[in-house]
C-alpha atoms as a PDB file:
ATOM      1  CA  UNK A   1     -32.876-117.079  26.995  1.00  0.00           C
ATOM      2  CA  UNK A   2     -35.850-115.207  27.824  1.00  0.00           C
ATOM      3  CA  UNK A   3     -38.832-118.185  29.852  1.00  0.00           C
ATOM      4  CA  UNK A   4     -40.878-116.831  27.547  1.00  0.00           C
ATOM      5  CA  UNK A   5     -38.948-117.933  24.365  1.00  0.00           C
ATOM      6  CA  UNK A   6     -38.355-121.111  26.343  1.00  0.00           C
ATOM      7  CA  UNK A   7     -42.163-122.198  26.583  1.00  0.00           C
ATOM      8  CA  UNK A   8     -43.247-121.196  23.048  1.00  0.00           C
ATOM      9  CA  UNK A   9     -40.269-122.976  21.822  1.00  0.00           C
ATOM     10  CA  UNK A  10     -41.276-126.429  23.559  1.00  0.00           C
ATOM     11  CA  UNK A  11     -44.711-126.031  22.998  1.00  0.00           C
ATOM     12  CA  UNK A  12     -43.703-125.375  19.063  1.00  0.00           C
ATOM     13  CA  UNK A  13     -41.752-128.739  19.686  1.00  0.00           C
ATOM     14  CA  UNK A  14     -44.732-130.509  21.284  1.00  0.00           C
ATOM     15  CA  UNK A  15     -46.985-129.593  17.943  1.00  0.00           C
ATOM     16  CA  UNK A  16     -44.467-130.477  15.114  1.00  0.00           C
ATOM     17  CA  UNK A  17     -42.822-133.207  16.921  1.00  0.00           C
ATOM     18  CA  UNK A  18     -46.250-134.848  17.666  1.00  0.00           C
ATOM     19  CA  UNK A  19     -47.332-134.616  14.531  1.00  0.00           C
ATOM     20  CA  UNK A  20     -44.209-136.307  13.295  1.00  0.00           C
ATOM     21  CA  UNK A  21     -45.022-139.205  15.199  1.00  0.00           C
ATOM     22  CA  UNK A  22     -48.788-139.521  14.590  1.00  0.00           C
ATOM     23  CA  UNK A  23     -48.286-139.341  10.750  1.00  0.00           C
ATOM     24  CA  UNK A  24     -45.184-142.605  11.236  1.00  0.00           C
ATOM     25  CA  UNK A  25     -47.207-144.302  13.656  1.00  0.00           C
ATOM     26  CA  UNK A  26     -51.125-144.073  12.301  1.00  0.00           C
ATOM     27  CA  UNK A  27     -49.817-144.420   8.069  1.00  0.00           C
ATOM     28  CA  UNK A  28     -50.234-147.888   8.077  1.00  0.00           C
ATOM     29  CA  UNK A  29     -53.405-148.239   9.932  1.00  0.00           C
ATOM     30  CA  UNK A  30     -54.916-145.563   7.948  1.00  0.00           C
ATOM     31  CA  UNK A  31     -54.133-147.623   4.914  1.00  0.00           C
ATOM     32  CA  UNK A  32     -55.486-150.499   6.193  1.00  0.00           C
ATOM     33  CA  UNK A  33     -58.441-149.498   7.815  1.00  0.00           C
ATOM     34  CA  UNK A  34     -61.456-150.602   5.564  1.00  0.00           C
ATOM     35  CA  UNK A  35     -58.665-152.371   3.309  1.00  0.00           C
ATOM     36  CA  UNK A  36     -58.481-149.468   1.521  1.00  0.00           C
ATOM     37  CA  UNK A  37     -54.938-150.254   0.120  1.00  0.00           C
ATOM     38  CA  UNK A  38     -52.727-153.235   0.934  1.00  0.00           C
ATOM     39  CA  UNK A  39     -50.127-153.334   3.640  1.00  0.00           C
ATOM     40  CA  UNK A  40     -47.319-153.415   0.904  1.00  0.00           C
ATOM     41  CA  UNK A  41     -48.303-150.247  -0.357  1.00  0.00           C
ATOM     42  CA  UNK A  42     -48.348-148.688   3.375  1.00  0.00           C
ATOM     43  CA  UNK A  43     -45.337-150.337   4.077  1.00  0.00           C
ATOM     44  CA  UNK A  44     -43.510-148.257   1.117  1.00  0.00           C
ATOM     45  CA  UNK A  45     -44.720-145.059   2.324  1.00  0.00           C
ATOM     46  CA  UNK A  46     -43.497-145.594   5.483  1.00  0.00           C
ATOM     47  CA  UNK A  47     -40.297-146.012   3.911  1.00  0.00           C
ATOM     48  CA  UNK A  48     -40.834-142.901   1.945  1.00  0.00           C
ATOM     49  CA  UNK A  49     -41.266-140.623   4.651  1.00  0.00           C
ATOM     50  CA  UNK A  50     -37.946-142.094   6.608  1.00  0.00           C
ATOM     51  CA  UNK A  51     -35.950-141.355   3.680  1.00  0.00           C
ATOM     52  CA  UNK A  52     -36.821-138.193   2.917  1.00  0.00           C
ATOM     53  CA  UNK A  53     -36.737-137.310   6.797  1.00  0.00           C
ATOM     54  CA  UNK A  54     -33.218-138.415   6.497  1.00  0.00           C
ATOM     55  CA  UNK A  55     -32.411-136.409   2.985  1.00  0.00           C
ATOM     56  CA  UNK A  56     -34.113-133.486   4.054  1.00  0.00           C
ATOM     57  CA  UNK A  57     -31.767-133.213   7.680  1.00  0.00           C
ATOM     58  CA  UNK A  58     -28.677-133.692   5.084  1.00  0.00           C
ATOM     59  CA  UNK A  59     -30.281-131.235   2.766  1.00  0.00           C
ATOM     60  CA  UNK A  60     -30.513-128.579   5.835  1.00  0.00           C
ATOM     61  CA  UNK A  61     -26.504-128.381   6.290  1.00  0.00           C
ATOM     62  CA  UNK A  62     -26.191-126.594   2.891  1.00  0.00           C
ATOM     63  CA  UNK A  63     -29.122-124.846   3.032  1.00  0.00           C
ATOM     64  CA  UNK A  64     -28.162-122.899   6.451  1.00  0.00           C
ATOM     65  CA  UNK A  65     -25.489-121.564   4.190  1.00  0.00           C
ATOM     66  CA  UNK A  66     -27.630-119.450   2.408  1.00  0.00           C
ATOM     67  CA  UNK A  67     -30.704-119.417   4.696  1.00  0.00           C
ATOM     68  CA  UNK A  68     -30.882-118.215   8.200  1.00  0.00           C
ATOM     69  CA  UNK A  69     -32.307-120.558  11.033  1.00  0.00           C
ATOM     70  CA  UNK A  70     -35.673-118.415  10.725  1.00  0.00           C
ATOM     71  CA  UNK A  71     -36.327-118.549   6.402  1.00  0.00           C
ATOM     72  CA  UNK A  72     -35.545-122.053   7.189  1.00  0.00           C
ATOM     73  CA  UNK A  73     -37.885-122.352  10.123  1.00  0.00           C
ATOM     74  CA  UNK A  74     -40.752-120.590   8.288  1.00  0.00           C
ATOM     75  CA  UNK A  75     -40.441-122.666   5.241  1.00  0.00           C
ATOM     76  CA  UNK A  76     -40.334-125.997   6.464  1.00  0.00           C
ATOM     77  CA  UNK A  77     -43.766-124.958   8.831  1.00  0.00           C
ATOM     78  CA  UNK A  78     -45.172-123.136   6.143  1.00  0.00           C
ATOM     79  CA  UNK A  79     -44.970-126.695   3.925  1.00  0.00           C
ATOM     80  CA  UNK A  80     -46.298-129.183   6.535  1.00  0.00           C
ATOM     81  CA  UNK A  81     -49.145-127.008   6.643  1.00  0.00           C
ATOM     82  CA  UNK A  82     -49.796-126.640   2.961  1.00  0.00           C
ATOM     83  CA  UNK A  83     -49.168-130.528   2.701  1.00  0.00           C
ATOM     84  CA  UNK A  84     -51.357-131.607   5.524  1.00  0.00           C
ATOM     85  CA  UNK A  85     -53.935-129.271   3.658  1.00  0.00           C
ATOM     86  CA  UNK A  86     -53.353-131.296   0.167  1.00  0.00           C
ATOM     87  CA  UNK A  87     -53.559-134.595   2.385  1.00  0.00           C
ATOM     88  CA  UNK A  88     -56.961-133.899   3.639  1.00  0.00           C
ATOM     89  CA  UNK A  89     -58.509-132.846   0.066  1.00  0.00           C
ATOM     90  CA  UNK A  90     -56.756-136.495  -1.802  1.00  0.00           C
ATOM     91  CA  UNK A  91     -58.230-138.553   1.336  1.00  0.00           C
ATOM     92  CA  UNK A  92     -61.695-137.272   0.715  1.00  0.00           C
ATOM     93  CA  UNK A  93     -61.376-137.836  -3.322  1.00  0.00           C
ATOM     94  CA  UNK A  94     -59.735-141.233  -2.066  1.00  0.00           C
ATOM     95  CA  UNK A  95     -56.941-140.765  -3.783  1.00  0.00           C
ATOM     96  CA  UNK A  96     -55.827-143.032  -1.094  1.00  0.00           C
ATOM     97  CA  UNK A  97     -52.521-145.058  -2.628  1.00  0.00           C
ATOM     98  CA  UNK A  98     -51.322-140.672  -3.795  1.00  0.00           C
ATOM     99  CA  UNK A  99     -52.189-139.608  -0.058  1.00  0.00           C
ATOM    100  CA  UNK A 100     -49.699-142.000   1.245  1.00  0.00           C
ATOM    101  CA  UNK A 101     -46.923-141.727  -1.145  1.00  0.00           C
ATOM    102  CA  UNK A 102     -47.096-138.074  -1.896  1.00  0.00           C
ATOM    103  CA  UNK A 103     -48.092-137.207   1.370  1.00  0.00           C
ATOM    104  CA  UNK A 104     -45.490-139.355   3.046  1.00  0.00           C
ATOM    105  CA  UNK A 105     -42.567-137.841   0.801  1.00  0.00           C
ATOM    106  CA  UNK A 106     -43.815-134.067   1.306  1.00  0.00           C
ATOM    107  CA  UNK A 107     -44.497-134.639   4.832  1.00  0.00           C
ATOM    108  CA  UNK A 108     -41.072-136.156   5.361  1.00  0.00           C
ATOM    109  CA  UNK A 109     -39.156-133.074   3.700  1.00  0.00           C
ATOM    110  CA  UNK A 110     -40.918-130.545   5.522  1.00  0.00           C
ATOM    111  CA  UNK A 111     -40.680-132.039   8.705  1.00  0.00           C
ATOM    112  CA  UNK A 112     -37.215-133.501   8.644  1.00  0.00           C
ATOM    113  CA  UNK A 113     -35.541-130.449  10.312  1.00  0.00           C
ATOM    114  CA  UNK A 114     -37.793-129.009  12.272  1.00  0.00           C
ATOM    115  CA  UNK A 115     -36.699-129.851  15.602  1.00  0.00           C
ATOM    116  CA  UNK A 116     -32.627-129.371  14.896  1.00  0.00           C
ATOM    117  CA  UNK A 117     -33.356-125.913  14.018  1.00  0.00           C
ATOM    118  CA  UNK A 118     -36.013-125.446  16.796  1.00  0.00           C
ATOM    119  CA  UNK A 119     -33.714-126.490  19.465  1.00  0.00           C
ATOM    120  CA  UNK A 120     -30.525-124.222  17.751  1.00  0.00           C
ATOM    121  CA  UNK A 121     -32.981-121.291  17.460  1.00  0.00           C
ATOM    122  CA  UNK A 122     -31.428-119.559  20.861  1.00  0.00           C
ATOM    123  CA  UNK A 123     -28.031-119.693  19.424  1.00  0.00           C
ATOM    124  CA  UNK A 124     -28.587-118.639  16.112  1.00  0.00           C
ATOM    125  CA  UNK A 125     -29.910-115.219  17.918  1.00  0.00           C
ATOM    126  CA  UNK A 126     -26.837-115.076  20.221  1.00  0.00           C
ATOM    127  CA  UNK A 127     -28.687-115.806  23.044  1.00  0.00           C
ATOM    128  CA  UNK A 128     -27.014-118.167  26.078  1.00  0.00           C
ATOM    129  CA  UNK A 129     -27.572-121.827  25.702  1.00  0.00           C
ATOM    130  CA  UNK A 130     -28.034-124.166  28.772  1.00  0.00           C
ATOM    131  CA  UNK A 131     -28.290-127.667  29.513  1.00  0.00           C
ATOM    132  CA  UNK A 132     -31.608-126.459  31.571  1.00  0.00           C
ATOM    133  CA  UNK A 133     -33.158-124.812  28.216  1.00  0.00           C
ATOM    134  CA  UNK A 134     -31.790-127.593  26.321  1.00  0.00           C
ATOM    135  CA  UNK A 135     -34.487-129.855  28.899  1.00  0.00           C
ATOM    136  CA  UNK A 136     -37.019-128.354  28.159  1.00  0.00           C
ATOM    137  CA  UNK A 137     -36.970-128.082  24.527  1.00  0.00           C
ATOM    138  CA  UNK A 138     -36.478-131.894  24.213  1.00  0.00           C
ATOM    139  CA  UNK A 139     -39.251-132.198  27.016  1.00  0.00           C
ATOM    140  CA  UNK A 140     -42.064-130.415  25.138  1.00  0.00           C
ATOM    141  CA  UNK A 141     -41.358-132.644  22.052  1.00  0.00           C
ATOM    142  CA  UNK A 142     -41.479-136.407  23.854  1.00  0.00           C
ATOM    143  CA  UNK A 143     -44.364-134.929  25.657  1.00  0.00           C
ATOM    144  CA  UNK A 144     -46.379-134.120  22.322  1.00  0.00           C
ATOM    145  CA  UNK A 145     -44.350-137.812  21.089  1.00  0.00           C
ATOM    146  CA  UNK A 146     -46.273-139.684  23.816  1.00  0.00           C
ATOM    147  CA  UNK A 147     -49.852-138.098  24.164  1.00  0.00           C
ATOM    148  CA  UNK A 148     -50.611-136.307  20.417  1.00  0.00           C
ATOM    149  CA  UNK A 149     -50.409-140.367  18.858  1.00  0.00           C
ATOM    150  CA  UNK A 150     -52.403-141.910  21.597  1.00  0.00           C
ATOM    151  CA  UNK A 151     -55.136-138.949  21.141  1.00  0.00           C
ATOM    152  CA  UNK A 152     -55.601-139.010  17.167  1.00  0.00           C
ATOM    153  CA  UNK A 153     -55.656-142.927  17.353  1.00  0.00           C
ATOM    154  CA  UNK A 154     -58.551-142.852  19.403  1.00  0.00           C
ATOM    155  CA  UNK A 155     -60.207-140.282  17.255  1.00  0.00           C
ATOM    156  CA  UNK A 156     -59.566-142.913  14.595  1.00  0.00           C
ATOM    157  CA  UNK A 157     -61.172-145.052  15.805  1.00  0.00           C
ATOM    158  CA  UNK A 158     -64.009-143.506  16.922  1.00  0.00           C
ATOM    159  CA  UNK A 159     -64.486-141.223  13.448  1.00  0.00           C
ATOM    160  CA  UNK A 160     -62.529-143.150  11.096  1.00  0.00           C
ATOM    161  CA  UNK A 161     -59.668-143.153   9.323  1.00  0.00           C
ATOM    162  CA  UNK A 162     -60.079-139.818   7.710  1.00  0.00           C
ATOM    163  CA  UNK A 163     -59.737-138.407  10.973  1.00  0.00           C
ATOM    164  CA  UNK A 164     -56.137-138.798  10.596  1.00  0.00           C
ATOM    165  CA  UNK A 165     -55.338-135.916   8.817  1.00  0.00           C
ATOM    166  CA  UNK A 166     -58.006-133.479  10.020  1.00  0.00           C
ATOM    167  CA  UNK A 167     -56.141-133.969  13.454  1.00  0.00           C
ATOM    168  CA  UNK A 168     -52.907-133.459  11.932  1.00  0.00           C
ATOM    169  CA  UNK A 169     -54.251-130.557  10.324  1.00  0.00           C
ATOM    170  CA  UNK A 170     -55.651-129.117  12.944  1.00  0.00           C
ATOM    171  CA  UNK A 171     -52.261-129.835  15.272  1.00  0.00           C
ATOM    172  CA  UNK A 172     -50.845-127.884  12.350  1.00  0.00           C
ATOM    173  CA  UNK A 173     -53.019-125.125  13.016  1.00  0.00           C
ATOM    174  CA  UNK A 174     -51.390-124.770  16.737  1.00  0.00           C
ATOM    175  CA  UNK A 175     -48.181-125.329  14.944  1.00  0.00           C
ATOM    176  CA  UNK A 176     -48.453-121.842  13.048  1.00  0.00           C
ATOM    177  CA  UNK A 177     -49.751-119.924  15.890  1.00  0.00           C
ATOM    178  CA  UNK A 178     -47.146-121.037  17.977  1.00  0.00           C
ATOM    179  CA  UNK A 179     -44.441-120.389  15.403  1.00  0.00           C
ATOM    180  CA  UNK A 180     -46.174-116.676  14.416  1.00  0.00           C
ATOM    181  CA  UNK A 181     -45.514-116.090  18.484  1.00  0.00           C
ATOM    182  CA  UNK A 182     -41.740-116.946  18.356  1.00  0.00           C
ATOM    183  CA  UNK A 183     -41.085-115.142  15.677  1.00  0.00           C
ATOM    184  CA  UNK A 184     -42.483-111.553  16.848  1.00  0.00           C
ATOM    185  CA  UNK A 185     -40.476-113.212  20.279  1.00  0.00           C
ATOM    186  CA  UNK A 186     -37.598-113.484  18.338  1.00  0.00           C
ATOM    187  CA  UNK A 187     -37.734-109.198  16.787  1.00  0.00           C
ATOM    188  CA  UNK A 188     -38.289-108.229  20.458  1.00  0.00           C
ATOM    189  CA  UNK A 189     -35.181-109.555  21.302  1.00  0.00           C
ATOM    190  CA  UNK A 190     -32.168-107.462  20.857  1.00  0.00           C
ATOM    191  CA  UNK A 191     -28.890-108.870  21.001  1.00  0.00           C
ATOM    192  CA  UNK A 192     -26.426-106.305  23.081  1.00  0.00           C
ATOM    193  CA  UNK A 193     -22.529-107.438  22.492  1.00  0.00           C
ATOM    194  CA  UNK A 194     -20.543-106.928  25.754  1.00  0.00           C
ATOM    195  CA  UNK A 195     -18.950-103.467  25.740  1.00  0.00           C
ATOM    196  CA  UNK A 196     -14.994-103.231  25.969  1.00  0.00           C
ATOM    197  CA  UNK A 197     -15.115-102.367  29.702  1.00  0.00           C
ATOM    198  CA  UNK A 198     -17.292-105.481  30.597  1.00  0.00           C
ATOM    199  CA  UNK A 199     -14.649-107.668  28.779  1.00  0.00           C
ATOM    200  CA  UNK A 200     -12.036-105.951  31.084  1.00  0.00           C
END
């Protein structure tokens, strides 16, 4: 796999990944900040989001039938985006209690397969997969698990909790940069098959 590919694939990892986390970790507190809605409510969206994490990964098996790694890939970024967008124009109408079970369902689905088909991407273009790649991949996303939460709860804190999904959104924003750069990666790379003398 080309190092190139490698570090735009774990930085892609660090984004989406970290953004996973924030949105699970900060839901509840951005709920109950200002006790804007009550912890049951939160509580159910949390709930929300794990399920449909969970359906959309089950979902993804049938859809790579049809789908290649990339439509896939380009979708499910394309979403988190768009719904990270619609989260950040419901929390300023404070159309709080919709924000966190829309938001939590949409979020869910969209996110729910990123990182399987992130970390499969090398293989789906025929390219060599090590345990050393492999490392890396799984290294930029604990890396954005660890540092993006700790970052956009002290922004809340600071800003309020609003500030929760203007982060997100702009973590997003990284997200699709860094995903526009793997894919024109991905057309530069040609995939040669061994000729019949190099299999002698």
């Amino acid at each position: 796999t080309p190092p190139k590919l490698n570090v735009l694939l774990a930085c892609l990892l660090f984004f989406t990944t970290g953004n996973e986390a924030t949105f699970a970790g900060w839901l509840t507190s951005y709920g109950r900040m200002g006790n804007r809605l009550p912890v049951e409510t939160c509580l159910v969206g949390e709930s929300i989001f794990w399920i449909c994490m969970s359906t959309g990964r089950g979902l993804a098996i049938p859809v790579s039938l049809y789908w290649t790694n990339s439509k896939q890939l380009t979708m499910l970024v394309s979403g988190l985006f768009l719904t990270l967008l619609l989260c950040n124009v419901l929390s300023w109408l404070a159309l709080y209690e919709l924000v966190v079970y829309l938001g939590s369902g949409l979020l869910g689905l969209f996110a729910s397969s990123v990182y399987p088909l992130t970390m499969s991407m090398p293989a789906s273009l025929r390219l060599k997969a090590t345990s050393r790649n492999t490392s890396i991949y799984a290294m930029g996303g604990c890396v954005g698990v660890a540092l993006l939460p700790f970052v956009v709860g002290m922004v809340m804190e600071r800003f309020g909790p609003n500030s929760l999904f203007v982060c997100m959104q702009a973590i997003a924003v990284g997200m699709v940069v860094l995903f526009i750069c793997v894919q024109r990666t991905n057309k530069q790379i040609t995939y040669k098959p061994p000729t019949i003398d190099a299999l002698q």
